[in-house]
Protein backbone atom coordinates (compact mmCIF):
# COMPACT_ATOMS: atom_id res chain seq x y z
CA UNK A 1 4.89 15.75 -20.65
CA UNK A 2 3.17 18.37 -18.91
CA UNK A 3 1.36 18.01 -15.96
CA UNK A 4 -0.18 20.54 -13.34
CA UNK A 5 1.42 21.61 -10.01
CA UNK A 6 3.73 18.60 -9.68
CA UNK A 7 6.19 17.66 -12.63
CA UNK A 8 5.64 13.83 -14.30
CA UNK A 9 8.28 12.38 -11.40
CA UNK A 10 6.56 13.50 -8.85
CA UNK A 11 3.00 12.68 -9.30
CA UNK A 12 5.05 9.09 -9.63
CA UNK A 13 6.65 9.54 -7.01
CA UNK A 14 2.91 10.83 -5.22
CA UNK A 15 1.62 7.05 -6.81
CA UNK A 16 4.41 5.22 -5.28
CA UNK A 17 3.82 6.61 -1.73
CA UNK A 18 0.26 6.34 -1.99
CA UNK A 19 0.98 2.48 -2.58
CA UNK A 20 2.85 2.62 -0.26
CA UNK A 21 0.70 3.85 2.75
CA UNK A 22 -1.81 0.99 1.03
CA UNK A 23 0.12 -1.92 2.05
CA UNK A 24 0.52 0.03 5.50
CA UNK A 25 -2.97 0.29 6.24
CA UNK A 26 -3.36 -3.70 4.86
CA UNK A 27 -0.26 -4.48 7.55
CA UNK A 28 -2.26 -2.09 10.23
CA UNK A 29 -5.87 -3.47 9.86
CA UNK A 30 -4.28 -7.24 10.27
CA UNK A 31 -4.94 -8.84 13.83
CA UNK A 32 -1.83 -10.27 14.03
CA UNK A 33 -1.97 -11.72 17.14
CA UNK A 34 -5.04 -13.58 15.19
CA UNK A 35 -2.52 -14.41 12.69
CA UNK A 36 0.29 -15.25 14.51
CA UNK A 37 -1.39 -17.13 17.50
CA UNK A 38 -4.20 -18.88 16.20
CA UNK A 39 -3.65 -19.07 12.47
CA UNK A 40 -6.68 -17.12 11.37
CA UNK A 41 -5.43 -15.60 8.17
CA UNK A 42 -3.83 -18.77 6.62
CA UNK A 43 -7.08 -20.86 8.17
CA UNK A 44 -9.38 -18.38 6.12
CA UNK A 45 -7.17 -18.95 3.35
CA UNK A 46 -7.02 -22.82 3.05
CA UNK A 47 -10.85 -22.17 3.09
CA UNK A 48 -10.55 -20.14 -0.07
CA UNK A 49 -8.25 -22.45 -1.55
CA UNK A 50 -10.06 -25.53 -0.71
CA UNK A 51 -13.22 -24.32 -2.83
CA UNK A 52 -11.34 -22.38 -5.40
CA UNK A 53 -12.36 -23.99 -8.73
CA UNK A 54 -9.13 -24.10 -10.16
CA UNK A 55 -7.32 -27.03 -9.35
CA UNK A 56 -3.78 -25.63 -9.59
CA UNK A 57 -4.84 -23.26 -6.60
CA UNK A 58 -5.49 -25.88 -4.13
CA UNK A 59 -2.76 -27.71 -5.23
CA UNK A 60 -0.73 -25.33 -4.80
CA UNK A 61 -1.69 -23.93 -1.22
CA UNK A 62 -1.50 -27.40 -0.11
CA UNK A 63 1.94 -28.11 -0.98
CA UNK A 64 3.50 -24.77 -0.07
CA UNK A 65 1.21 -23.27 2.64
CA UNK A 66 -0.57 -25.99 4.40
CA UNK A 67 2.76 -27.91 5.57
CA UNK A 68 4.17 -24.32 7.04
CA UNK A 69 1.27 -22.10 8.21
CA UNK A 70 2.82 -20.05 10.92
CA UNK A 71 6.05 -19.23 8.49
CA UNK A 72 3.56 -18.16 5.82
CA UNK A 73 1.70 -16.07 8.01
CA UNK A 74 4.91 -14.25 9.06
CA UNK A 75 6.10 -14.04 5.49
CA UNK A 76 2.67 -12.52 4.59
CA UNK A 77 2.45 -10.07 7.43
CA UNK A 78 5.50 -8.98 7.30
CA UNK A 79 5.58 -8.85 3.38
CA UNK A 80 3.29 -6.18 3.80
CA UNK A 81 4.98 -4.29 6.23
CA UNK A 82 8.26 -4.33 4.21
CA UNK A 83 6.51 -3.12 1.41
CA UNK A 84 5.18 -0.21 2.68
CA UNK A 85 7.79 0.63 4.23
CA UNK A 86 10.21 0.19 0.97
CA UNK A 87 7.24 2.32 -1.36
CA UNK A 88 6.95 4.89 0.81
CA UNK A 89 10.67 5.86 1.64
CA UNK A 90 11.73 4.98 -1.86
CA UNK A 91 13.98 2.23 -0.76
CA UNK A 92 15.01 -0.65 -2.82
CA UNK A 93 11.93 0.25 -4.59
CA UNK A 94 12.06 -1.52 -8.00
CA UNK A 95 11.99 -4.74 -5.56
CA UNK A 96 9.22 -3.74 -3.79
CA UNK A 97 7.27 -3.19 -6.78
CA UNK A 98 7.79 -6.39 -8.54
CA UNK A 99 7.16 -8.14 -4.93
CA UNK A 100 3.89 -6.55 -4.78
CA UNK A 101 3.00 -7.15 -8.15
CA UNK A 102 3.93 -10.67 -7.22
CA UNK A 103 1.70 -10.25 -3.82
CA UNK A 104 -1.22 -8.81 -5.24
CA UNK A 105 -1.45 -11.54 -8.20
CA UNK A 106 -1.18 -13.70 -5.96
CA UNK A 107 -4.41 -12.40 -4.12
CA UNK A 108 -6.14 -11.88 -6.90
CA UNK A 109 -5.73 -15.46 -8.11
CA UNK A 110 -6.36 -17.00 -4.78
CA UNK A 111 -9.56 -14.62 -4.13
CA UNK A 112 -10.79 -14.84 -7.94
CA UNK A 113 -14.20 -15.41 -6.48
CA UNK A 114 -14.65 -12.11 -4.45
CA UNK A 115 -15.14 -9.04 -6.33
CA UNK A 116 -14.03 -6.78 -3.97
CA UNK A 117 -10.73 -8.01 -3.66
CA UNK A 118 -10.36 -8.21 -7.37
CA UNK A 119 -10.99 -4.37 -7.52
CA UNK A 120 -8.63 -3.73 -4.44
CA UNK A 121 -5.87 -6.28 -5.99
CA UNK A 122 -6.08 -5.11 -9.85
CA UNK A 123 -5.80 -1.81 -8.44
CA UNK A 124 -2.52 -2.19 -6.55
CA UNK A 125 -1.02 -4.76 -9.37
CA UNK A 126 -1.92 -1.76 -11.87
CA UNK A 127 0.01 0.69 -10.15
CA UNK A 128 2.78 -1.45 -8.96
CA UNK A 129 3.40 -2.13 -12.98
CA UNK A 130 3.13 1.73 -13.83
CA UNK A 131 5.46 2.63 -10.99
CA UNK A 132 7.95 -0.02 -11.92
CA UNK A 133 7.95 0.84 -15.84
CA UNK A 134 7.84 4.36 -14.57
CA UNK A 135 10.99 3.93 -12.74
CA UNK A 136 8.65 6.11 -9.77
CA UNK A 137 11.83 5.85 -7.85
CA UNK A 138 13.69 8.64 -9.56
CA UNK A 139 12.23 11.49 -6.99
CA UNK A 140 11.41 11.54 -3.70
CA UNK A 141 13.29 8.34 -2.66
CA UNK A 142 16.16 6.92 -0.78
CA UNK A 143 17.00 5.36 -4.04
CA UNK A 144 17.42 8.48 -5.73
CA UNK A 145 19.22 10.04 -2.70
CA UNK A 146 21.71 6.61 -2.73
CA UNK A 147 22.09 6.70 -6.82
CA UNK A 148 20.56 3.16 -6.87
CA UNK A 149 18.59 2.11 -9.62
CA UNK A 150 19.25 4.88 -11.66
């Protein structure tokens, strides 16, 4: 493979942290106090749910979200957080990819109906796949630094 200035690992490795600082600036822009205290996030969600036009959506949200909505919005915010966090250091990152692969589809599915987030969340599902198949962990990472994952 050649490639200019960087070598193949590390414009990976360059993917991975920009992911990374992605799901940072998500955690960052959230008003968690909004989230945490009066429920907005998972309120604006049920919303989205509740018209979503497949069936298996609503379902779904109201069997594993609606009964738990502060726990979910922890899990959610904090998801994010831990993400970026694990992307951008390199740290357990083969779990961080498949959990925001797992995040973003998520999104996506819930959100089918707004273009915008379908851009943002193909986007980030995209690279999460190419950094995981990629193995973007083998430079620049704790990972690499530890021997995990190699």
């Amino acid at each position: 493979m050649q490639t200019i200035w960087l070598s193949g690992a590390e414009w990976l490795a360059v993917l991975r942290i920009g992911l990374g600082l992605w799901w940072l600036e998500s955690w960052r822009h959230k008003d968690r106090k909004g989230w945490f205290e009066r429920g907005t996030g998972i309120a604006w969600a049920a919303d989205v749910a509740g018209k979503h036009r497949w069936g298996v959506v609503r379902t779904g949200f109201r069997r594993v979200v609606e009964p738990r909505p502060k726990l979910i919005a922890y899990v959610v915010v904090y998801a994010e957080l831990a993400l970026g966090l694990g992307l951008v250091t390199g740290f357990l990152t083969p779990v961080a990819l498949a959990a925001g692969l797992l995040l973003n589809l998520l999104y996506l599915v819930l959100m089918i109906h707004d273009w915008a987030e379908q851009g943002q969340n193909a986007m980030m599902a995209l690279i999460s796949l190419v950094a995981l198949f990629a193995m973007a962990w083998q430079t620049w990472s704790l990972d690499a630094a530890l021997g995990l994952f190699l």
